[in-house]
Protein backbone atom coordinates (compact mmCIF):
# COMPACT_ATOMS: atom_id res chain seq x y z
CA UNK A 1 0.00 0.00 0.00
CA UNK A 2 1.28 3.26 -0.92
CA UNK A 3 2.30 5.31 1.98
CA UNK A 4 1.80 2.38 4.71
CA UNK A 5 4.39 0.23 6.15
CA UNK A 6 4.09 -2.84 7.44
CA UNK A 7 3.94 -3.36 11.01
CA UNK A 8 6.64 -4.91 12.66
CA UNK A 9 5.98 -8.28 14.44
CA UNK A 10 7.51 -8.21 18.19
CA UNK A 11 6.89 -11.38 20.13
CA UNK A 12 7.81 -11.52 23.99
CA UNK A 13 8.63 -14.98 25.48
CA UNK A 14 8.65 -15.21 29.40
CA UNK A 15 8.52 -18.14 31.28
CA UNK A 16 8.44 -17.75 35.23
CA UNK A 17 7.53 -19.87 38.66
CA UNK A 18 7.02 -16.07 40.78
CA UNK A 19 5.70 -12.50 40.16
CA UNK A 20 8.11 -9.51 40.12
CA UNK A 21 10.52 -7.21 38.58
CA UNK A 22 10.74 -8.50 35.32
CA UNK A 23 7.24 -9.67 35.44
CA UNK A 24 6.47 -6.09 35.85
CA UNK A 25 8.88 -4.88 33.63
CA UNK A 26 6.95 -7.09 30.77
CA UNK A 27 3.74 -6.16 31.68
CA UNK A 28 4.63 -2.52 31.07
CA UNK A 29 6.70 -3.57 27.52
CA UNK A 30 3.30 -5.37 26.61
CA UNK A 31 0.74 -2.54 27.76
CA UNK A 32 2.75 0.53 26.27
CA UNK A 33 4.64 -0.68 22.95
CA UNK A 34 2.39 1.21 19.65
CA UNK A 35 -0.16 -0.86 18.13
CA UNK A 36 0.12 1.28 15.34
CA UNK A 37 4.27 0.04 14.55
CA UNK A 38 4.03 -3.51 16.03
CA UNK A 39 2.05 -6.67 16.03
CA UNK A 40 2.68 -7.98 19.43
CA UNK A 41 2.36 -11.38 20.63
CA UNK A 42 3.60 -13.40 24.04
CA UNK A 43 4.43 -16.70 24.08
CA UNK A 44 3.96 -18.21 27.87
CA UNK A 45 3.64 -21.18 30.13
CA UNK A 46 0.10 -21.29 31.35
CA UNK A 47 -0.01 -19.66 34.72
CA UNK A 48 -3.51 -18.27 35.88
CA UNK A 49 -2.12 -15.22 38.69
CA UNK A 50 0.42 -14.48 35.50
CA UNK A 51 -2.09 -14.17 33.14
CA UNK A 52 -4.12 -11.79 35.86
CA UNK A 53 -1.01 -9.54 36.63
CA UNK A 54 -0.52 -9.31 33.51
CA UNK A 55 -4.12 -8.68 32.46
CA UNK A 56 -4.09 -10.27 29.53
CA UNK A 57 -7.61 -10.31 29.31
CA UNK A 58 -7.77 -6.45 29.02
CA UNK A 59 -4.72 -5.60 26.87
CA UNK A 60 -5.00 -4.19 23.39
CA UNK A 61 -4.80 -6.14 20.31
CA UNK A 62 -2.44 -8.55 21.98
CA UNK A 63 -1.78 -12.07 20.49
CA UNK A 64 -1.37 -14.72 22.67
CA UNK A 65 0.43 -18.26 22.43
CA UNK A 66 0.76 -20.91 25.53
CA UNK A 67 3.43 -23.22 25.43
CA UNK A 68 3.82 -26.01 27.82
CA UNK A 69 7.17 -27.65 29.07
């Protein structure tokens, strides 16, 4: 398309047993990186209070991929 360019695909890949600074520091990465430059998706192990801090359920056009062990 003349004029657009192609957004850039960023994926995030965290695995973790606790909740804290880099958790955090994530959670901000996935919450404030432009929707408008990036297609953003996290790859995770399935961990309900992770998904919650997160709050995966209420960030913006975020892909999602859960990998197990």
């Amino acid at each position: 398309m003349i004029g657009m360019r192609r957004k850039i695909r960023l994926g995030y890949y965290m695995s973790t047993p606790m909740l804290g600074g880099a958790e955090t520091y994530l959670r901000d990465l996935l919450w404030g990186v432009s929707r408008e430059r990036f297609d953003v998706i996290l790859y995770y192990e399935p961990w309900p209070d992770f998904e919650a801090f997160l709050g995966l359920d209420e960030c913006p056009e975020l892909q999602t991929q859960i990998r197990s062990r």
